[in-house]
Protein backbone atom coordinates (compact mmCIF):
# COMPACT_ATOMS: atom_id res chain seq x y z
CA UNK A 1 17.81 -0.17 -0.27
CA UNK A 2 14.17 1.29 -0.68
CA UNK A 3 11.34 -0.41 -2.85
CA UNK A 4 8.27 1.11 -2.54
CA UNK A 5 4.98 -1.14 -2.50
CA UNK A 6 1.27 -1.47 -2.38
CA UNK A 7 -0.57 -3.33 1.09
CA UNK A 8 -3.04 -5.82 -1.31
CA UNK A 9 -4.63 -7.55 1.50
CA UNK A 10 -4.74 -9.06 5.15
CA UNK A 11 -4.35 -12.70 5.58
CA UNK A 12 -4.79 -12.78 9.40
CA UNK A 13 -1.53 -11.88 11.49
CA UNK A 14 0.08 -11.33 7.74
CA UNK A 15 0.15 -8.30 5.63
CA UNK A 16 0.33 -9.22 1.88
CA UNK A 17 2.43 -5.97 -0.05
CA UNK A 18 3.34 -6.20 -3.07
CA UNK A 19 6.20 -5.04 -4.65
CA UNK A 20 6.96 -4.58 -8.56
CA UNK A 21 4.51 -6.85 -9.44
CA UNK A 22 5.51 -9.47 -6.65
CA UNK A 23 3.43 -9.75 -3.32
CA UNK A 24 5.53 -10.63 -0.29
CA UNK A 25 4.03 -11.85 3.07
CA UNK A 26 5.26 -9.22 6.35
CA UNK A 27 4.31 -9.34 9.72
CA UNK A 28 0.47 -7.16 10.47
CA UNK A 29 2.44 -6.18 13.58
CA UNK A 30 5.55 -4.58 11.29
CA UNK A 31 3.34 -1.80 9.58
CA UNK A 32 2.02 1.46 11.40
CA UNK A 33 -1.02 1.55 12.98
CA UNK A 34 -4.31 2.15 10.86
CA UNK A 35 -2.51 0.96 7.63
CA UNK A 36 -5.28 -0.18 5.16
CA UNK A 37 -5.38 -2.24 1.79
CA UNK A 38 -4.36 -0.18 -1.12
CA UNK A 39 -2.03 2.36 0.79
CA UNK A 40 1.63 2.87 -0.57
CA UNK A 41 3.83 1.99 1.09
CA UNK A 42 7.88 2.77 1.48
CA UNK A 43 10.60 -0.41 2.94
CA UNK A 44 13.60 0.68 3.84
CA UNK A 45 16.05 -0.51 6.30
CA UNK A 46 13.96 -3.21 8.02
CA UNK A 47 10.89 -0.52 8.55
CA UNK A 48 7.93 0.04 6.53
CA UNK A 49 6.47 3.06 6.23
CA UNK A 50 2.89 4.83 4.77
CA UNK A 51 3.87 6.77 1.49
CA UNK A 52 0.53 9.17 2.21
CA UNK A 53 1.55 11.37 -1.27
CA UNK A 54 1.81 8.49 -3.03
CA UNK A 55 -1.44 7.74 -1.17
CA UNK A 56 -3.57 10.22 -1.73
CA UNK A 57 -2.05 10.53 -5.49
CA UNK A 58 -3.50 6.96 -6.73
CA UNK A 59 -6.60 7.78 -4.57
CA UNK A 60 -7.35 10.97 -6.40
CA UNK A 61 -6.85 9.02 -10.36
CA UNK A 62 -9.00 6.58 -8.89
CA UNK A 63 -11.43 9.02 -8.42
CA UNK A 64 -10.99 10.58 -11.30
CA UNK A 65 -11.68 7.38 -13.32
CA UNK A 66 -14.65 6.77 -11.25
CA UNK A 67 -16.36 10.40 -11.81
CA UNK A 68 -15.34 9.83 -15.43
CA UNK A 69 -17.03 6.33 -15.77
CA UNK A 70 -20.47 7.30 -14.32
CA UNK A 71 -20.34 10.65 -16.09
């Protein structure tokens, strides 16, 4: 099954995603390398994996509410 997710924080050696509205606690050493707070994320099969459209999408409408916010 895939869920797709958001990494929230680090909490030393654990990675805090969360997951339609629920955070679950994974291994730091499960996710690829240079994974950062606030990327999406895809879980499937046992492997987690960056979603870099998804990415890139939310960080774009962040920006967008930013530029729109200090117009």
């Amino acid at each position: 099954m895939m869920e797709r997710g958001v990494i929230d924080r680090f909490e030393g050696e654990m990675a805090i995603i969360e997951i339609g509205g629920i955070t679950k606690d994974f291994p730091r050493a499960s996710l690829p390398h240079g994974i950062k707070a606030g990327d999406a994320v895809i879980l499937e099969d046992g492997e987690i994996r960056l979603d870099s459209r998804e990415t890139a999408r939310k960080k774009q409408e962040i920006q967008q509410l930013m530029d729109e916010l200090f117009e």
